[in-house]
PDB file of N, CA and C in Angstrom:
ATOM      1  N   UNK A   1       0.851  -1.196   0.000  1.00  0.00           N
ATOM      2  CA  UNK A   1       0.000   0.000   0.000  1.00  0.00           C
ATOM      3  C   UNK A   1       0.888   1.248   0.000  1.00  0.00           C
ATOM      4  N   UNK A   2       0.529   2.076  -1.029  1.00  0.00           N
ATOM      5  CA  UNK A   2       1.207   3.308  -1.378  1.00  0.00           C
ATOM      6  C   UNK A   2       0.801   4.649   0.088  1.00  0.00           C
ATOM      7  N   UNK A   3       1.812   4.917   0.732  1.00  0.00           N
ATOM      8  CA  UNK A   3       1.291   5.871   1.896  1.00  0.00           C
ATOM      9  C   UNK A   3       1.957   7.567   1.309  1.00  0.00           C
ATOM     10  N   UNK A   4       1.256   8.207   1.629  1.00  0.00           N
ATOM     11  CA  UNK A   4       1.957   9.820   0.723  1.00  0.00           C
ATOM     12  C   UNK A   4       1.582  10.685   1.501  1.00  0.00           C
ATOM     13  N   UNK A   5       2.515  11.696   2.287  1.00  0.00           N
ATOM     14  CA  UNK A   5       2.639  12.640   3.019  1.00  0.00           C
ATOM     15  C   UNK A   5       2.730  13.997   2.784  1.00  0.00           C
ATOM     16  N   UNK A   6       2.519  15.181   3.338  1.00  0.00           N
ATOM     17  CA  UNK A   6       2.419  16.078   2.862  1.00  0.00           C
ATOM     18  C   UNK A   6       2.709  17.374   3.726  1.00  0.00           C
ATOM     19  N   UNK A   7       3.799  18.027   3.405  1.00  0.00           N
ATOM     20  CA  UNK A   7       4.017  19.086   4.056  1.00  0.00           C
ATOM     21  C   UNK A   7       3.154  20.395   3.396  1.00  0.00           C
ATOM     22  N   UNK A   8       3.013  21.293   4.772  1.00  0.00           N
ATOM     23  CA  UNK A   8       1.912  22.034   4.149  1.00  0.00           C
ATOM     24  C   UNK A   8       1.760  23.503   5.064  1.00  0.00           C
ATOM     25  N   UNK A   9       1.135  24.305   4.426  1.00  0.00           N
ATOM     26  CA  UNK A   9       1.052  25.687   4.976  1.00  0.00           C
ATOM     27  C   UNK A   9      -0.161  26.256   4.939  1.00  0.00           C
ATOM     28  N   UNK A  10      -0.396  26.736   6.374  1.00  0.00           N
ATOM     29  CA  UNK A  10      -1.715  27.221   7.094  1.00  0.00           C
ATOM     30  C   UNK A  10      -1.669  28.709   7.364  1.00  0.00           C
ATOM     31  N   UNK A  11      -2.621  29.221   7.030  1.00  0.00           N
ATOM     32  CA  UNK A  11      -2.636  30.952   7.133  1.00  0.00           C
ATOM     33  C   UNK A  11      -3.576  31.567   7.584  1.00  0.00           C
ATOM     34  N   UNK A  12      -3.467  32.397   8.576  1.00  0.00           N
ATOM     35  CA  UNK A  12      -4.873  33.053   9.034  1.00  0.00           C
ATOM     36  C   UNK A  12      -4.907  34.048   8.183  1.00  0.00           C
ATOM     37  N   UNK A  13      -6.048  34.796   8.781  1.00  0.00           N
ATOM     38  CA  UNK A  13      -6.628  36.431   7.682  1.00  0.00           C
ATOM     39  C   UNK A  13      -5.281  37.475   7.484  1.00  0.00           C
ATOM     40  N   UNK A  14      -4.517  37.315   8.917  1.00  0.00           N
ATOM     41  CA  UNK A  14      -3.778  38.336   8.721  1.00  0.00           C
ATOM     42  C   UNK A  14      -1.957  37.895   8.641  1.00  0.00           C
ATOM     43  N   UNK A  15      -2.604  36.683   7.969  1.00  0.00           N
ATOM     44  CA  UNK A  15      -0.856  35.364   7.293  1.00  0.00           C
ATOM     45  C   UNK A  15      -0.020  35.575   8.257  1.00  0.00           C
ATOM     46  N   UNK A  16      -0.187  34.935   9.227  1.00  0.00           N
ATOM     47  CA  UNK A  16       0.107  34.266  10.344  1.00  0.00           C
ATOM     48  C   UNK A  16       0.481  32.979   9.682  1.00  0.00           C
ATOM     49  N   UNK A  17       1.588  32.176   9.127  1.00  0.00           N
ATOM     50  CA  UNK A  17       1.850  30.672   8.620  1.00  0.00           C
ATOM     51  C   UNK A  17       2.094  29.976   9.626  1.00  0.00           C
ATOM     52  N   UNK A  18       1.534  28.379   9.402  1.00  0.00           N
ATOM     53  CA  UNK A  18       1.881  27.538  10.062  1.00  0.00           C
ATOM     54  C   UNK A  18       2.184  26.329   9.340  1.00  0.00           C
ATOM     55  N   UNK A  19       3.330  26.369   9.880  1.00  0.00           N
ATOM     56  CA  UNK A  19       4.049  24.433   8.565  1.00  0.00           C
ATOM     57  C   UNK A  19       4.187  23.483   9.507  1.00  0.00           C
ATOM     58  N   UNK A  20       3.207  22.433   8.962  1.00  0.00           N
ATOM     59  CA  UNK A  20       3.417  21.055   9.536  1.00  0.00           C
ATOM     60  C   UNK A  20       3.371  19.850   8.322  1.00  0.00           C
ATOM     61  N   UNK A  21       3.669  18.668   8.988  1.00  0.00           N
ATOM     62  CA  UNK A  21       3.605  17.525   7.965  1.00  0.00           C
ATOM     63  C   UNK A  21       2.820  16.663   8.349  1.00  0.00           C
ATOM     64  N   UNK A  22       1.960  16.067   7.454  1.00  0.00           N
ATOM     65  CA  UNK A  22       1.077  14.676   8.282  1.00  0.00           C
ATOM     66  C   UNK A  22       1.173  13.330   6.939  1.00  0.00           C
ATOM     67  N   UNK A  23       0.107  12.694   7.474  1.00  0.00           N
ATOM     68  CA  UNK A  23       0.088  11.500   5.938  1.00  0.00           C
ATOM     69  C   UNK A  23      -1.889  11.625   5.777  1.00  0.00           C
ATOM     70  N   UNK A  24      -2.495  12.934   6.539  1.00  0.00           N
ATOM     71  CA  UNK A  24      -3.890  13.253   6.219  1.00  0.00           C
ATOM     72  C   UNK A  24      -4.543  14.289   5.705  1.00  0.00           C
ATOM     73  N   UNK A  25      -3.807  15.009   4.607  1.00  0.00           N
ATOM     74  CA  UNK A  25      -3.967  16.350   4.295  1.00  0.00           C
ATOM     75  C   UNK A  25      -5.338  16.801   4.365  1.00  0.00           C
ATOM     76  N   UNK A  26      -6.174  16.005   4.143  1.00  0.00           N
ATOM     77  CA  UNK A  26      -7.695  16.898   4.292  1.00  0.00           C
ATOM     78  C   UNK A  26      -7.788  16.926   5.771  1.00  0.00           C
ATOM     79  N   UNK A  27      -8.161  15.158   6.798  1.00  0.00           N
ATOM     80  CA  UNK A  27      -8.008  15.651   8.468  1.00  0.00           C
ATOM     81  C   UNK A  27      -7.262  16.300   8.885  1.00  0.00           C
ATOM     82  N   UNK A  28      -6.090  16.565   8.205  1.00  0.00           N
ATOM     83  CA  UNK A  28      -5.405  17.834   9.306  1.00  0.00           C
ATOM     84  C   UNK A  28      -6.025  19.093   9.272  1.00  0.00           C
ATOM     85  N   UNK A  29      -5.868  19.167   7.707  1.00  0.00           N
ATOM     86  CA  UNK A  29      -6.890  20.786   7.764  1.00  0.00           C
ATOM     87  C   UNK A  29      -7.839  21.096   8.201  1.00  0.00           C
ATOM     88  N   UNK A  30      -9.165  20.119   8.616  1.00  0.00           N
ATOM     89  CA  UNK A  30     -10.180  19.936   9.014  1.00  0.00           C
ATOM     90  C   UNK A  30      -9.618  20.494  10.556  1.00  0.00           C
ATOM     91  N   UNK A  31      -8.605  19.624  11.080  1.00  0.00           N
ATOM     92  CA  UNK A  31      -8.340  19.431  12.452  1.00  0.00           C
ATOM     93  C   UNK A  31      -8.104  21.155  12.860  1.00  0.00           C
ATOM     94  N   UNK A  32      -6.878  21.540  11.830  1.00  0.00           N
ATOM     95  CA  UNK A  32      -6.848  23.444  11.480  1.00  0.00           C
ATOM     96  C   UNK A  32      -7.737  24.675  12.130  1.00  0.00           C
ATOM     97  N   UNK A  33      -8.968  24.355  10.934  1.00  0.00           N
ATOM     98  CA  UNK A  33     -10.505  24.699  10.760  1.00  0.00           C
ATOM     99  C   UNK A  33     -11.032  24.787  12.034  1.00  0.00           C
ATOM    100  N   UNK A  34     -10.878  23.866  12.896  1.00  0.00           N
ATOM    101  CA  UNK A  34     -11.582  23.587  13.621  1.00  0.00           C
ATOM    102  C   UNK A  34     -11.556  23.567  15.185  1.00  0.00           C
ATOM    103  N   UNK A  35      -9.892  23.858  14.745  1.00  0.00           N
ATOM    104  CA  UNK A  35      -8.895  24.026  15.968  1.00  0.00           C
ATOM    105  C   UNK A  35      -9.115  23.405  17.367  1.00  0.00           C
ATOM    106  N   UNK A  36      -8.964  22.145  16.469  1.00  0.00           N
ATOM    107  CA  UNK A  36      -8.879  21.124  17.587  1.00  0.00           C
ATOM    108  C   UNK A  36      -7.588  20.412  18.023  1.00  0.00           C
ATOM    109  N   UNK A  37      -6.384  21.192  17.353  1.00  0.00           N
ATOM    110  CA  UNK A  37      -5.254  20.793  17.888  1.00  0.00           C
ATOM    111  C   UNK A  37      -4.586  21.705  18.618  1.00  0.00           C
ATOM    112  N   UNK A  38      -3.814  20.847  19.185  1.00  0.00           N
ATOM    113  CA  UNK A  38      -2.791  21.853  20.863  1.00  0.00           C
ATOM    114  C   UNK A  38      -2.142  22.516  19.894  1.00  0.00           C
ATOM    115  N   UNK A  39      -1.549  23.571  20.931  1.00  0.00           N
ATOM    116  CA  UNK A  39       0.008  24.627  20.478  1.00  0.00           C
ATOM    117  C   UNK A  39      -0.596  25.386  19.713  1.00  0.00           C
ATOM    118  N   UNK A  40       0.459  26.345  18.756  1.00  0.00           N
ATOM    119  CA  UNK A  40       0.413  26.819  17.793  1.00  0.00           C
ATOM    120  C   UNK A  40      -0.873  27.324  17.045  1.00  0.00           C
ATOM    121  N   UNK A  41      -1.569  25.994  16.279  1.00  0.00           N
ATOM    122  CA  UNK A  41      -2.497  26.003  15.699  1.00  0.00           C
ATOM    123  C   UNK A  41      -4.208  26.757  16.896  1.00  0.00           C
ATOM    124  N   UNK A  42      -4.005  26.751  18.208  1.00  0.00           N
ATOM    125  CA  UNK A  42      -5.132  26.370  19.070  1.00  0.00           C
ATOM    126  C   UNK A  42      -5.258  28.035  19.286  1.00  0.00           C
ATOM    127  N   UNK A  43      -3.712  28.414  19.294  1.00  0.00           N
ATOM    128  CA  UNK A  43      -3.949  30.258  19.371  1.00  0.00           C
ATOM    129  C   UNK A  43      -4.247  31.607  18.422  1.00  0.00           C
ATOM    130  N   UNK A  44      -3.923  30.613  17.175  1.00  0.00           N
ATOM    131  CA  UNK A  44      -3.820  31.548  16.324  1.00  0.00           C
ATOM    132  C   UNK A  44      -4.644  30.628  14.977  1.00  0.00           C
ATOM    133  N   UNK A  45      -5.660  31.499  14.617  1.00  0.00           N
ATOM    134  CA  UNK A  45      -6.713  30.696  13.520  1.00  0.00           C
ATOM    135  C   UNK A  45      -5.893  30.730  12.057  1.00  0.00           C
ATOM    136  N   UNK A  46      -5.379  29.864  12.095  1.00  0.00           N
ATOM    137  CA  UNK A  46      -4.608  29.258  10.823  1.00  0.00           C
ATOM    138  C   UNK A  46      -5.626  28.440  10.104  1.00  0.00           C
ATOM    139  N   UNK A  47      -6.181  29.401   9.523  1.00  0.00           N
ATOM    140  CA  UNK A  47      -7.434  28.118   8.555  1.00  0.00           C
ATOM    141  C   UNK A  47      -7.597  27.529   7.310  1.00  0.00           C
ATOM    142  N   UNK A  48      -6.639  28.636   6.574  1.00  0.00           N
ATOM    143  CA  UNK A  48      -6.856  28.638   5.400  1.00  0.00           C
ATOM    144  C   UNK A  48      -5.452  27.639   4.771  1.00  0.00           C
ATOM    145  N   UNK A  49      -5.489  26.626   4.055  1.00  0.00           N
ATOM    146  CA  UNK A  49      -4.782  25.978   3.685  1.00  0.00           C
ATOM    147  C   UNK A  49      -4.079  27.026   2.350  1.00  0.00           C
ATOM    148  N   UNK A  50      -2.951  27.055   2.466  1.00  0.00           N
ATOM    149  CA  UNK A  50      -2.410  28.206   1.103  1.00  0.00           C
ATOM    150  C   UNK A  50      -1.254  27.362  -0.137  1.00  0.00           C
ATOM    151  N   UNK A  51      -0.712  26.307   0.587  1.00  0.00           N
ATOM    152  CA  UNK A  51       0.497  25.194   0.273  1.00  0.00           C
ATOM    153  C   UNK A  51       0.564  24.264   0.535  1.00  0.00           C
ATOM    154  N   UNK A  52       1.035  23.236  -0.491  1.00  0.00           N
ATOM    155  CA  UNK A  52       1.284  22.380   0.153  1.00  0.00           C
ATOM    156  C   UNK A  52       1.998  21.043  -1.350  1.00  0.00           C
ATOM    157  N   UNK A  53       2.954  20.346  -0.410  1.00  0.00           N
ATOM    158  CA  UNK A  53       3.378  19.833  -1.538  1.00  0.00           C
ATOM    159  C   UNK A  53       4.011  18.340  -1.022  1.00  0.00           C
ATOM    160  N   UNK A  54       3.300  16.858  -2.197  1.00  0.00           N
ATOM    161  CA  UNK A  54       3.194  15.605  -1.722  1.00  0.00           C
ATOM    162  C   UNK A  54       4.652  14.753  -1.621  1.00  0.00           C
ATOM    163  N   UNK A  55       4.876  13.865  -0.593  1.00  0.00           N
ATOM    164  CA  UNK A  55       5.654  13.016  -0.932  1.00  0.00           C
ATOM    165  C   UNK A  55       5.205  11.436  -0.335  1.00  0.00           C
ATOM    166  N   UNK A  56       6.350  10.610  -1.185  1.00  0.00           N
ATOM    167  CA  UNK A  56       6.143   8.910  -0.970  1.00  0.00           C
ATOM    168  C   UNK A  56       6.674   8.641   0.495  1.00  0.00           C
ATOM    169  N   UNK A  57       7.781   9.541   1.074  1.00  0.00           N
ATOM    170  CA  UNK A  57       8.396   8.942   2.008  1.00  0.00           C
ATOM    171  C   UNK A  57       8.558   9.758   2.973  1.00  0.00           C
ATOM    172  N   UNK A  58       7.896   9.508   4.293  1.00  0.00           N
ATOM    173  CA  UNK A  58       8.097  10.086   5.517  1.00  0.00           C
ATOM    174  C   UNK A  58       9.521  10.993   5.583  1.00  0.00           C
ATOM    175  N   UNK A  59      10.295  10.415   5.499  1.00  0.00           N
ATOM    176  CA  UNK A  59      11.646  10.819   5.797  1.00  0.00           C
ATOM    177  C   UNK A  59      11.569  11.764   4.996  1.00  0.00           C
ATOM    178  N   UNK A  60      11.542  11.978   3.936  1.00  0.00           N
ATOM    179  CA  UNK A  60      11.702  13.807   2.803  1.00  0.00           C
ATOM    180  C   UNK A  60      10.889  14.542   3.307  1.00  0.00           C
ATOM    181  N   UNK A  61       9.831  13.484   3.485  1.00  0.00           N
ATOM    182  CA  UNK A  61       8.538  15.399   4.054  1.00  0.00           C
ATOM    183  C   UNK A  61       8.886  15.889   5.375  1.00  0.00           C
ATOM    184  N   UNK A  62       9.730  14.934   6.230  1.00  0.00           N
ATOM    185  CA  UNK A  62      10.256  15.551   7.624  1.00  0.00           C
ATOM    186  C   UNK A  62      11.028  16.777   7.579  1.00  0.00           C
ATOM    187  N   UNK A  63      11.754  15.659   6.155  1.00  0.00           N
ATOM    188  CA  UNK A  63      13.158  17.293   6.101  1.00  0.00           C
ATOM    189  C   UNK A  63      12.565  18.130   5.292  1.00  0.00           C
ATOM    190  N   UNK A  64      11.965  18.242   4.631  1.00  0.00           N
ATOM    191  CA  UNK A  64      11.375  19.397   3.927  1.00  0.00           C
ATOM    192  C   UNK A  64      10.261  19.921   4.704  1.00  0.00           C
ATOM    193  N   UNK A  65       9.632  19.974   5.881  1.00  0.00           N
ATOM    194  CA  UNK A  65       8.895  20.645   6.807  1.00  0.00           C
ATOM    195  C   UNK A  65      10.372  21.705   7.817  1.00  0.00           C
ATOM    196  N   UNK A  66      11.419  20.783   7.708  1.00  0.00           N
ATOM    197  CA  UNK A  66      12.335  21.169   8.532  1.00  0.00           C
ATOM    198  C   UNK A  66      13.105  21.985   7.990  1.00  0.00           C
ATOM    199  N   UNK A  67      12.998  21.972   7.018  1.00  0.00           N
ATOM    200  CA  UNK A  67      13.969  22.655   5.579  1.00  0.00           C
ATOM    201  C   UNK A  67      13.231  24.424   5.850  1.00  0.00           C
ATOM    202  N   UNK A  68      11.779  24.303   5.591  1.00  0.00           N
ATOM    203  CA  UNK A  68      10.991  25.378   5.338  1.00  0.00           C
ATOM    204  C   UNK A  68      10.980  25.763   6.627  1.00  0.00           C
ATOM    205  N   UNK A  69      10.848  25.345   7.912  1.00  0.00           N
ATOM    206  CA  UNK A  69      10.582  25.872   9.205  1.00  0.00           C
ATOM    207  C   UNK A  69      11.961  26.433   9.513  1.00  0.00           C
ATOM    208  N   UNK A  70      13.220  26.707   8.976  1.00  0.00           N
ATOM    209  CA  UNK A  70      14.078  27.581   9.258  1.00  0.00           C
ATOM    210  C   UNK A  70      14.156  28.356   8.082  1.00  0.00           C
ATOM    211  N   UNK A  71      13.565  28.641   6.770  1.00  0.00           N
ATOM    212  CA  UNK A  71      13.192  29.903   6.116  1.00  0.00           C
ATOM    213  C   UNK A  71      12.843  30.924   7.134  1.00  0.00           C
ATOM    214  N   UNK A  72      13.421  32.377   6.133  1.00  0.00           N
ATOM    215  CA  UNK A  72      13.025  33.549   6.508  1.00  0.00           C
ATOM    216  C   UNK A  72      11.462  33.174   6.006  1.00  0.00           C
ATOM    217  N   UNK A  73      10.540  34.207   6.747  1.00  0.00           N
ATOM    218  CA  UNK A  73       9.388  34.574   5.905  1.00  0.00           C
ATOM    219  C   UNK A  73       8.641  34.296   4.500  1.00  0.00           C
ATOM    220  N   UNK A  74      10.099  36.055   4.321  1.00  0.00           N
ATOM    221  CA  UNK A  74       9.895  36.467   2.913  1.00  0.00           C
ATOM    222  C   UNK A  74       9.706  35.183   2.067  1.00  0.00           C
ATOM    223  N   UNK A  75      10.669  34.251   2.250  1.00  0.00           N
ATOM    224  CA  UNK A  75      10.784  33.132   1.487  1.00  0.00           C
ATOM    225  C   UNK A  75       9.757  32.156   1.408  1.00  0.00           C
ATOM    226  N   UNK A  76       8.923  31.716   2.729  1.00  0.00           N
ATOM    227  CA  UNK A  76       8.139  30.775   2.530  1.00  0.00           C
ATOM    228  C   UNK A  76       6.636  31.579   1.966  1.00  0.00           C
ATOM    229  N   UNK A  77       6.797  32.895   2.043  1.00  0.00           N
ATOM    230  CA  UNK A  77       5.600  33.780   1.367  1.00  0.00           C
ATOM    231  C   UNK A  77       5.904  33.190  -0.413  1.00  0.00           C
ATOM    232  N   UNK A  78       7.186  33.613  -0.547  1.00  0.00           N
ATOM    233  CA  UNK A  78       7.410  33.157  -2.603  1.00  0.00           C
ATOM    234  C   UNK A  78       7.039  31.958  -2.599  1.00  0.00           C
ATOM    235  N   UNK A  79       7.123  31.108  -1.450  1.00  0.00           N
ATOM    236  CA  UNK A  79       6.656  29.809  -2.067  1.00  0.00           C
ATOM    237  C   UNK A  79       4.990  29.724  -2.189  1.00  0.00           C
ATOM    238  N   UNK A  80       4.495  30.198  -1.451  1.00  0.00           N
ATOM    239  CA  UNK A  80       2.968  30.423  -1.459  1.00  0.00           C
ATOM    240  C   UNK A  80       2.722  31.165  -2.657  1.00  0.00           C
ATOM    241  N   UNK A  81       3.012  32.154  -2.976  1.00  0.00           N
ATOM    242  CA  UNK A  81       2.781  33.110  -3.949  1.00  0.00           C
ATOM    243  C   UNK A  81       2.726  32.355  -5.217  1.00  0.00           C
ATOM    244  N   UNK A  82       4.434  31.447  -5.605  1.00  0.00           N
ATOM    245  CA  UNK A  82       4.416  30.424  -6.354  1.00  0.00           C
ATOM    246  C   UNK A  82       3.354  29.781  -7.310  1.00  0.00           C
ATOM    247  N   UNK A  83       2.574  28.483  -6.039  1.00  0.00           N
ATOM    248  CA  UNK A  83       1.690  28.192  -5.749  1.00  0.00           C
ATOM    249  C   UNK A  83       0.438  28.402  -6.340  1.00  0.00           C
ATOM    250  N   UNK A  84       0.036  29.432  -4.996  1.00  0.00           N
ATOM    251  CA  UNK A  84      -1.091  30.100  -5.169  1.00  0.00           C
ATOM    252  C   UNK A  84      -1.275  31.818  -4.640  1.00  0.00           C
ATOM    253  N   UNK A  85      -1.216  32.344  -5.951  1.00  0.00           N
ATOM    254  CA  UNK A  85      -0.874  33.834  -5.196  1.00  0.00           C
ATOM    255  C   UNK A  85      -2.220  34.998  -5.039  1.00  0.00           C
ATOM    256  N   UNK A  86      -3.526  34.302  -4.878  1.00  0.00           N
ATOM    257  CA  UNK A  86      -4.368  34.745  -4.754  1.00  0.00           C
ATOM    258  C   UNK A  86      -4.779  34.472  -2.946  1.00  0.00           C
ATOM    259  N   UNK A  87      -3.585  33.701  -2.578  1.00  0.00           N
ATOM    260  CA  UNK A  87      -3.977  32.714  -1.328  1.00  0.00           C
ATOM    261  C   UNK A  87      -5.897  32.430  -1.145  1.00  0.00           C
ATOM    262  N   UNK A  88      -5.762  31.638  -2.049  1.00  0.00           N
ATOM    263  CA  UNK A  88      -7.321  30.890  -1.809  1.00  0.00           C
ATOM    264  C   UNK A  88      -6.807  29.798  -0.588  1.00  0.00           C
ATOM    265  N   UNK A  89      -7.689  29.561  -0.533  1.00  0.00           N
ATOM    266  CA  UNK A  89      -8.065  28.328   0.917  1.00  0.00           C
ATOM    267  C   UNK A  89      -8.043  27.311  -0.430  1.00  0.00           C
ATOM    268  N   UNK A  90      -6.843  26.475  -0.531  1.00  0.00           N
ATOM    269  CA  UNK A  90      -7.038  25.193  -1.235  1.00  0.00           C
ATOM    270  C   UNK A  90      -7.823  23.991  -0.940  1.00  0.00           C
ATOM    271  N   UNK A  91      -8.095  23.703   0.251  1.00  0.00           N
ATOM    272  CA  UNK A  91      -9.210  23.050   0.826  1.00  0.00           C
ATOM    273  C   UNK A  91     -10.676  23.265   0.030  1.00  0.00           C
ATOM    274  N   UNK A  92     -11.092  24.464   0.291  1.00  0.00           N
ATOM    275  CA  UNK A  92     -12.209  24.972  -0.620  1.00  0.00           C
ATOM    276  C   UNK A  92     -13.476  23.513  -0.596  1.00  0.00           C
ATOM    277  N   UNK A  93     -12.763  22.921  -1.986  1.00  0.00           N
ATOM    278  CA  UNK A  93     -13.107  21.822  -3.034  1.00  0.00           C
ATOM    279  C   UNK A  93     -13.845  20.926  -1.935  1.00  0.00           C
ATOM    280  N   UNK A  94     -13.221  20.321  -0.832  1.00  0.00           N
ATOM    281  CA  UNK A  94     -13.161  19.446  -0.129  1.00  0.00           C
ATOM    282  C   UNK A  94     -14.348  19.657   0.989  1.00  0.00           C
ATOM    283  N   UNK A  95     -14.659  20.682   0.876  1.00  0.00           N
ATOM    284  CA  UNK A  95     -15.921  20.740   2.110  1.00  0.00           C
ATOM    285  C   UNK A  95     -17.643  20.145   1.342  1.00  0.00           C
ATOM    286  N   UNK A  96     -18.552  19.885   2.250  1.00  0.00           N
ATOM    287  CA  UNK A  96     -19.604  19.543   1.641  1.00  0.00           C
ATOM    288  C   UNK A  96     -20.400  20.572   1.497  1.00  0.00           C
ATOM    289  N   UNK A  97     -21.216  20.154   0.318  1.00  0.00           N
ATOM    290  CA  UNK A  97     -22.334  21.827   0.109  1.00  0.00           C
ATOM    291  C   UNK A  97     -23.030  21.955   1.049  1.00  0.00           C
ATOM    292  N   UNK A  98     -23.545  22.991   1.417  1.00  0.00           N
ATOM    293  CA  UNK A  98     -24.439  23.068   2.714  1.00  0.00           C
ATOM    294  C   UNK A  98     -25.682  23.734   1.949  1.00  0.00           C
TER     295      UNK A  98
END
């Protein structure tokens, strides 16, 4: 069974980022949203999913969460911008119609 992980970047209204890695990219964001996780995420409404980019093997997305979590800023902003430079909530897609 193929397992694929994903480091990724969370932004409130006023881009506040938050980079973490999981192997559940929609439950984490959900988890985000909903701020049902400790630390970081619980103080500051990081909701909007802005980045994020897949891998096969635990071990790369560690170091590449670790890679980006000692970027300046400026830098992990170009990577968003990159991306998506309208910063939409990439999640979006994934919610149900109400």
């Amino acid at each position: 069974m193929d397992r694929h992980y994903f480091v990724y970047l969370m932004a409130s209204r006023t881009h506040v980022l938050y980079c973490g890695v999981t192997g559940n990219l929609e439950r984490r964001t959900h988890q985000h949203q909903h701020r049902s996780l400790e630390g970081l995420s619980s103080h500051y409404p990081c909701t909007r999913l802005v980045w994020f980019e897949g891998f096969d093997d635990v071990r790369s997305a560690i170091g590449r969460e670790k890679q980006i979590k000692r970027w300046r800023r400026e830098k992990k902003l170009a990577l968003i911008r990159k991306m998506n430079p309208c910063w939409v909530d990439l999640s979006e897609d994934w919610r149900p119609e109400k």
